[in-house]
Each structure stands twice: as structure tokens, then as C-alpha cells.
N, C-alpha and C. Protein backbone atom coordinates (compact mmCIF):
# COMPACT_ATOMS: atom_id res chain seq x y z
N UNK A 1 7.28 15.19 5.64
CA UNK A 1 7.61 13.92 6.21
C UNK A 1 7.76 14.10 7.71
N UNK A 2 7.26 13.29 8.56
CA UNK A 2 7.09 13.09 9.82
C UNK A 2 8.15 11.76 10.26
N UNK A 3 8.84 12.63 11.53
CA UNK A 3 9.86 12.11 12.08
C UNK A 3 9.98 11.48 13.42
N UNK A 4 9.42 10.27 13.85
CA UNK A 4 9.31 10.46 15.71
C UNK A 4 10.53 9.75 16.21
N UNK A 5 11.03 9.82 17.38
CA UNK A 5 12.06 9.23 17.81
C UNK A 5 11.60 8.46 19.52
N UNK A 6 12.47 7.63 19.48
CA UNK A 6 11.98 6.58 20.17
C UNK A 6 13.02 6.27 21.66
N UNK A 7 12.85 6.10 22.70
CA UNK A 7 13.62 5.87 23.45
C UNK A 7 14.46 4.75 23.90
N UNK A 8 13.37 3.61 23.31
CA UNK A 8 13.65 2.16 23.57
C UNK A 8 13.03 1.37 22.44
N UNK A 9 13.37 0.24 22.10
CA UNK A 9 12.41 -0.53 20.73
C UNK A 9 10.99 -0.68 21.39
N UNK A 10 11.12 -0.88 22.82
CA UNK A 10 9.56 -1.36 23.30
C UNK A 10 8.85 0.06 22.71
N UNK A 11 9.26 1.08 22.79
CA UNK A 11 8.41 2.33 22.81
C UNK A 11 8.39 2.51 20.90
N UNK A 12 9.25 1.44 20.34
CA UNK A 12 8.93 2.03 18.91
C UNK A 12 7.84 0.85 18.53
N UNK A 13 7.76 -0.12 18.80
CA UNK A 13 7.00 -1.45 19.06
C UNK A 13 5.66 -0.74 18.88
N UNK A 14 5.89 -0.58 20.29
CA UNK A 14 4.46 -0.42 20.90
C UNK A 14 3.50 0.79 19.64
N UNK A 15 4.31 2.34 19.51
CA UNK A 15 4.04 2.87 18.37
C UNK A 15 3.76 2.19 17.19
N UNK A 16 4.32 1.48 16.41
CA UNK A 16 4.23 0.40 15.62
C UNK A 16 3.03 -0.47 15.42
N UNK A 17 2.40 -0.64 16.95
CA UNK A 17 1.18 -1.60 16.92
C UNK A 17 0.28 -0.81 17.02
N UNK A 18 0.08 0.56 17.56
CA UNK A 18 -0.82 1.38 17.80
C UNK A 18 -1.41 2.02 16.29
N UNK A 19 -0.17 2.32 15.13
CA UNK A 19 -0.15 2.75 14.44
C UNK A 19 -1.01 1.66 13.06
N UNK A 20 -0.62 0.40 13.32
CA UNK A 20 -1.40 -0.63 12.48
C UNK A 20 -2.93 -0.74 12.90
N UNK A 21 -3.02 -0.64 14.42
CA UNK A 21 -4.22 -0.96 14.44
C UNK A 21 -5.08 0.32 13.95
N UNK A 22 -4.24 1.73 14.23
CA UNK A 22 -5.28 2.70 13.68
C UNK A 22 -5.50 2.38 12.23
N UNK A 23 -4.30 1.92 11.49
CA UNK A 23 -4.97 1.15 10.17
C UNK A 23 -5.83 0.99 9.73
N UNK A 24 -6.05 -0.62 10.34
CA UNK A 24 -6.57 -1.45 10.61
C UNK A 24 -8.13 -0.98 10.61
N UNK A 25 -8.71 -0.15 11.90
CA UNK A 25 -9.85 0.64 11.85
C UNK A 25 -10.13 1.12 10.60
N UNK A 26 -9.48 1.99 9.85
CA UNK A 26 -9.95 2.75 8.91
C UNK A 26 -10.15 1.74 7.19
N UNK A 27 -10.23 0.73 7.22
CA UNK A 27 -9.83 -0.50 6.45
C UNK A 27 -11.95 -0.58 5.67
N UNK A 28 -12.24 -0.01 4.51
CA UNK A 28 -13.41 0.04 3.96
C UNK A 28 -13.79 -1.65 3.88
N UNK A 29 -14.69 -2.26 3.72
CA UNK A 29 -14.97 -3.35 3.31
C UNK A 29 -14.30 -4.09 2.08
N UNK A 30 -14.37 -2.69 0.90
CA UNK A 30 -13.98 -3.41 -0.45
C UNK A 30 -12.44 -3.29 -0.50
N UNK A 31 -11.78 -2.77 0.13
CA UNK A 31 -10.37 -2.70 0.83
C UNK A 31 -10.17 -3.91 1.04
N UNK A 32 -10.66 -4.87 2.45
CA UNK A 32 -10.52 -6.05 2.55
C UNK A 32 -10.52 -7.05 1.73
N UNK A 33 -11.26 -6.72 0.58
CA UNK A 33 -11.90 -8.52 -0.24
C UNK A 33 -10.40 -7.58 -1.59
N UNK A 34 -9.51 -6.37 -1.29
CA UNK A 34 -8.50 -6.56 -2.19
C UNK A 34 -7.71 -7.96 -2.39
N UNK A 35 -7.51 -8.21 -3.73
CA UNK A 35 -6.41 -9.74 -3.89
C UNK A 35 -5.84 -9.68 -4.61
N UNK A 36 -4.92 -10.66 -4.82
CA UNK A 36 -4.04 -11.18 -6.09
C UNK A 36 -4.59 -10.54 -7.20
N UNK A 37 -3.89 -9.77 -8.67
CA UNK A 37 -4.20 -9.54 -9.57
C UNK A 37 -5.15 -8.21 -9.72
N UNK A 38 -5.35 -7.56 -8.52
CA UNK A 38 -6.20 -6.92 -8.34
C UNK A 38 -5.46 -5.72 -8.88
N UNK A 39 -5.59 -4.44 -9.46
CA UNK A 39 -4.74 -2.61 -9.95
C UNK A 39 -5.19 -1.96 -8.94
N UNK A 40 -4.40 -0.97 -8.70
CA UNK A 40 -5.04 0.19 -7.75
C UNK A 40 -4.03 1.36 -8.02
N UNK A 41 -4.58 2.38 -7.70
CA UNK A 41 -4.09 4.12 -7.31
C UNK A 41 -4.32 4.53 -5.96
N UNK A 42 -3.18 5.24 -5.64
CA UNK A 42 -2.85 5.82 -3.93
C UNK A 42 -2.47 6.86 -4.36
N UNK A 43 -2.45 7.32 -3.36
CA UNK A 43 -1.64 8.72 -2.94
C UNK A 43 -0.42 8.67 -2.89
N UNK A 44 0.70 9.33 -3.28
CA UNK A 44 1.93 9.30 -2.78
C UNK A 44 2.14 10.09 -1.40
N UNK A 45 1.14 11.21 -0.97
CA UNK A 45 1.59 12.14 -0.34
C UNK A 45 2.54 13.35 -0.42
N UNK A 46 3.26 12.87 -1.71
CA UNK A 46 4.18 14.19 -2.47
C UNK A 46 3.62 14.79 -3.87
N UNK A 47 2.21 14.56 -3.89
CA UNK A 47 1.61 15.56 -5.29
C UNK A 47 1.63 14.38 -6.44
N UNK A 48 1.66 13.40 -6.45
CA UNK A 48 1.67 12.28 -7.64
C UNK A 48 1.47 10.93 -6.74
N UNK A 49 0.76 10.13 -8.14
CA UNK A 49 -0.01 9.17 -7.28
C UNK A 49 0.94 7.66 -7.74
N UNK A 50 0.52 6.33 -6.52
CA UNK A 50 1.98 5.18 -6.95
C UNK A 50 0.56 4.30 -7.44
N UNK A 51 0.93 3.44 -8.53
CA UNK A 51 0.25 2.61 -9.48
C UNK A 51 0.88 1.28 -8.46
N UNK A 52 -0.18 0.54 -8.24
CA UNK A 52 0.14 -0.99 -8.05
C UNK A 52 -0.49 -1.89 -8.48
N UNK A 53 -0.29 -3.14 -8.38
CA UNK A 53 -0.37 -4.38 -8.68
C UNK A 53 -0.16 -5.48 -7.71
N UNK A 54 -1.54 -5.96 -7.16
CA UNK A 54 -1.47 -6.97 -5.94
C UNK A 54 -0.49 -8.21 -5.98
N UNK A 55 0.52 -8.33 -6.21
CA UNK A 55 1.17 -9.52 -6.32
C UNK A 55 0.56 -10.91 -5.73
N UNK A 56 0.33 -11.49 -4.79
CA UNK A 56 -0.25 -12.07 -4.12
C UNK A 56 -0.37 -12.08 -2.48
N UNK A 57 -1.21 -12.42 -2.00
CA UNK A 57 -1.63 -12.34 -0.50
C UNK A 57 -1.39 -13.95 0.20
N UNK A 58 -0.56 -13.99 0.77
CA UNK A 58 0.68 -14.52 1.74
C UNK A 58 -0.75 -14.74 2.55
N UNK A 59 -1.39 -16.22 2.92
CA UNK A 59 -1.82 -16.67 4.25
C UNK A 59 -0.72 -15.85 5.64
N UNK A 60 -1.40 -14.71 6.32
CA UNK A 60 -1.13 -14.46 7.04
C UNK A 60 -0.51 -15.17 8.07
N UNK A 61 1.19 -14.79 8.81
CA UNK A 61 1.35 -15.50 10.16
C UNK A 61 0.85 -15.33 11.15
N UNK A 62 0.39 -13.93 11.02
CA UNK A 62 -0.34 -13.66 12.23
C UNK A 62 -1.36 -12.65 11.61
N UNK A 63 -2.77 -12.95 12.87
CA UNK A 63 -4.17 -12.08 12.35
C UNK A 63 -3.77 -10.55 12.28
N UNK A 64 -2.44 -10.01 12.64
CA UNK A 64 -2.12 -8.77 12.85
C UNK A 64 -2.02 -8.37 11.19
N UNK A 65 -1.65 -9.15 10.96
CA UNK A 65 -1.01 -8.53 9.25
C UNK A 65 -2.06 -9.15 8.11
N UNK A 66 -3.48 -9.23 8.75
CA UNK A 66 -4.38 -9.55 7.18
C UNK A 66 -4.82 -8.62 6.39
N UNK A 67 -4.13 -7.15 6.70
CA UNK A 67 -4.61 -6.44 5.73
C UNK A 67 -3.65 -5.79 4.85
N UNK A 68 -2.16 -6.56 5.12
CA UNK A 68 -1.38 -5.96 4.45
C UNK A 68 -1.34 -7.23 3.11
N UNK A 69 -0.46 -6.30 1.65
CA UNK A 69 -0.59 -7.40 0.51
C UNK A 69 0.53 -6.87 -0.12
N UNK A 70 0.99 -8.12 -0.68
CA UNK A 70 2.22 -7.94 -1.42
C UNK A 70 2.22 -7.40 -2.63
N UNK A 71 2.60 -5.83 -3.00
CA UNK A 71 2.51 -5.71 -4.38
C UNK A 71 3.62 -5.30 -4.88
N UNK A 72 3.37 -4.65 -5.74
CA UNK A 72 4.71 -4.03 -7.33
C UNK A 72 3.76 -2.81 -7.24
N UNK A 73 4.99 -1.87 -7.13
CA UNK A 73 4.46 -0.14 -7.60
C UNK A 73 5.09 0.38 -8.18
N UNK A 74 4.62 1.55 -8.90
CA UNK A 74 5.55 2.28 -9.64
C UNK A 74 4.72 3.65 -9.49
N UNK A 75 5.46 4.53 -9.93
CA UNK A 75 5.62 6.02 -9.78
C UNK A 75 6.88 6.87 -10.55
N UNK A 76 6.54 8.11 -10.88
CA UNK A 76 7.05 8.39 -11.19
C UNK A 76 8.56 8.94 -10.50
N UNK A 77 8.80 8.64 -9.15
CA UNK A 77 9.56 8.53 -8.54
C UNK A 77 10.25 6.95 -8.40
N UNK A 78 9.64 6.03 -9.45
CA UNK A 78 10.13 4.63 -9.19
C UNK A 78 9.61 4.31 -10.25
N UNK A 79 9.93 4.51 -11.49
CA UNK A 79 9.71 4.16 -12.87
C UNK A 79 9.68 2.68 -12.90
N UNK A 80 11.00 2.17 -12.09
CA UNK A 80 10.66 1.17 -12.61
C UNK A 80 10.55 -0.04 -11.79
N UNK A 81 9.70 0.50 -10.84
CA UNK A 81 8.99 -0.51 -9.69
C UNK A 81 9.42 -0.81 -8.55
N UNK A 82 8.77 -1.20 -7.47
CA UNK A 82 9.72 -1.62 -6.63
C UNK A 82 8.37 -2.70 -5.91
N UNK A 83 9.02 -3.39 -5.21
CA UNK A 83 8.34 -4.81 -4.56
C UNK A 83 7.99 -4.46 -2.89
N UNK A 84 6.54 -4.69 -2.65
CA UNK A 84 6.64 -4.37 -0.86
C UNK A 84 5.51 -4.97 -0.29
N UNK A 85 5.19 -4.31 0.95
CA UNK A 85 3.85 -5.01 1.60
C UNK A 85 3.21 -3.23 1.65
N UNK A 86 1.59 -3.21 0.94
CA UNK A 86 0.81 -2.18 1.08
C UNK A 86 -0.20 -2.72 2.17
N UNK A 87 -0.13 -1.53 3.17
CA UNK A 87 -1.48 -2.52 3.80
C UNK A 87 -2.99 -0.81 2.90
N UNK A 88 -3.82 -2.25 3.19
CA UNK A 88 -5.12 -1.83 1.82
C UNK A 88 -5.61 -0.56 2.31
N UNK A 89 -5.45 -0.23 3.70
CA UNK A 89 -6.45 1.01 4.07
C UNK A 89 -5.88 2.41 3.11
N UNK A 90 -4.43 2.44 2.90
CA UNK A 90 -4.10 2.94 2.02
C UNK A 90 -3.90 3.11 0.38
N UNK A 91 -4.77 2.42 0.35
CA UNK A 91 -5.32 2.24 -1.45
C UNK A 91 -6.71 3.31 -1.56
N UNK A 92 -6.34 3.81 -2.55
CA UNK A 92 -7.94 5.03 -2.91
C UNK A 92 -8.63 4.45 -3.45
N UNK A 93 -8.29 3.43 -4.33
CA UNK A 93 -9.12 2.95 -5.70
C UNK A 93 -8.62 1.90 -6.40
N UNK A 94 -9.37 0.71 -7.04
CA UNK A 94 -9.05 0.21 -7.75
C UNK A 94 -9.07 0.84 -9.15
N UNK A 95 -8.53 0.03 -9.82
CA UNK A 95 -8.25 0.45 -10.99
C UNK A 95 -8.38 -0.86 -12.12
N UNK A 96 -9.41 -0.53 -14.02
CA UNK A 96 -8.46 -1.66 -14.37
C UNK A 96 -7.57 -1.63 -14.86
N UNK A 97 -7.14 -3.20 -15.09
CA UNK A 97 -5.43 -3.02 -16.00
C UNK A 97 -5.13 -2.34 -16.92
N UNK A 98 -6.69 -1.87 -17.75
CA UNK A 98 -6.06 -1.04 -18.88
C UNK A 98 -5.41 0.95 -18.41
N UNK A 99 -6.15 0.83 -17.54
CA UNK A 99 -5.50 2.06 -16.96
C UNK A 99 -4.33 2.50 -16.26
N UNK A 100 -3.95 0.82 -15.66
CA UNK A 100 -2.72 0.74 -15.43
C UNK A 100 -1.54 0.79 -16.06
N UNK A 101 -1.76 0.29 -17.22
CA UNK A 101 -1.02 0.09 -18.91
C UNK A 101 -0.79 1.30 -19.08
N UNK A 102 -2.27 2.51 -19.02
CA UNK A 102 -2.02 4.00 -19.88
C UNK A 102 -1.39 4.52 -18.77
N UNK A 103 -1.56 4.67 -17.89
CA UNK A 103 -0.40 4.98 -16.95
C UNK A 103 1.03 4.70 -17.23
N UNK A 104 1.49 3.44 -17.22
CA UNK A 104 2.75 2.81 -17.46
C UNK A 104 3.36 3.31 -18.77
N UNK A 105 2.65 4.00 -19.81
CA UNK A 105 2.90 4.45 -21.04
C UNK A 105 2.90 6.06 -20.51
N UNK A 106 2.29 6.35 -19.70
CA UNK A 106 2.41 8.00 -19.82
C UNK A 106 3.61 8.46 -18.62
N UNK A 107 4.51 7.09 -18.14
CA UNK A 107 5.56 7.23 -17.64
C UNK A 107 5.04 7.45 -15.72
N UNK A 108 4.04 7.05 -15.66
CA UNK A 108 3.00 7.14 -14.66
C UNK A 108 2.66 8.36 -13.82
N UNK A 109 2.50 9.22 -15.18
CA UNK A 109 2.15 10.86 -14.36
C UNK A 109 0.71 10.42 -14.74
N UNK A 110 -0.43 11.44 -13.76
CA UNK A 110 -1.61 11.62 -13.13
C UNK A 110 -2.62 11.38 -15.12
């Protein structure tokens, strides 16, 4: 886990926007047309992967945030879900629901 520290909010801001837009760049096509209802598998970054579920996609307030989407994940570090905004560049794969299910039954190990 990576730790940066900041001197002022402008300087965590500014990090903040630099950091979305590198996002942003790396964002595949079929990434974008992700939506509502849609399954997917990520990376956790700690050796096990988080199962989601697109909840729905919020008409953006601003063009800054169209690639983030509201989902439900789980992991085996979060059995039993938790609610957030994924933005898509970080999704590996869709998935379908039925694999999401055998997941959810195998307690959502790999």
C-alpha cells in the first residue's frame, strides 16, 4: 500500500485530478459502454479478486466523473458487500451472473 502526503488540500486536489485523469486515459472502449446490471472481476491488489455488480450509473455532475459507476462488491475480505463508486478502468472483465452466483457460493475465493 502506497502512502503520499500532502502539504496543502490544493496539492492533494490537484494529485487527485492528475490521478483520475491518468484513469481516465487508460479507460478500454468496452470499459466505457460498462452499465447498470452489468458483473465484473478486478483485482484486489492483495492476491484475491473483488466480484461486482454495476448498481446503476448516476447521469454524471460533472464530465470529470463519467467513468466512475456505482456498484456492490464483495470479496473475500467483504463477504458481505459493501456499496461504492468503481471507476471502470479498473475492472479486468466482465463476467456473467452465473459466475457471479458460483463465486458468491464459493464464499468468493478465485
Amino acid at each position: 500500500m502506497e502512502f503520499e502526503a500532502f502539504d496543502s488540500l490544493e496539492d492533494l486536489f490537484k494529485r487527485m485530478d492528475e490521478a483520475r485523469r491518468a484513469a481516465d486515459e487508460r479507460v478500454q472502449p468496452w470499459q466505457a459502454a460498462i452499465k447498470p446490471g452489468d458483473y465484473f472481476r478486478r483485482d484486489s491488489g492483495y492476491g484475491f479478486p473483488i466480484y461486482g455488480h454495476v448498481q446503476q450509473e448516476e447521469a454524471p455532475r460533472e464530465p470529470e466523473l463519467r467513468h466512475y459507476r456505482f456498484c456492490h462488491c464483495f470479496s473475500v475480505a467483504c463477504t458481505e458487500g459493501e456499496y461504492g463508486d468503481v471507476h471502470v478502468s479498473t475492472i479486468d472483465t466482465l463476467i456473467r451472473q452465473e459466475l457471479f452466483e458460483e463465486a458468491r457460493q464459493r464464499g468468493w475465493l478465485p
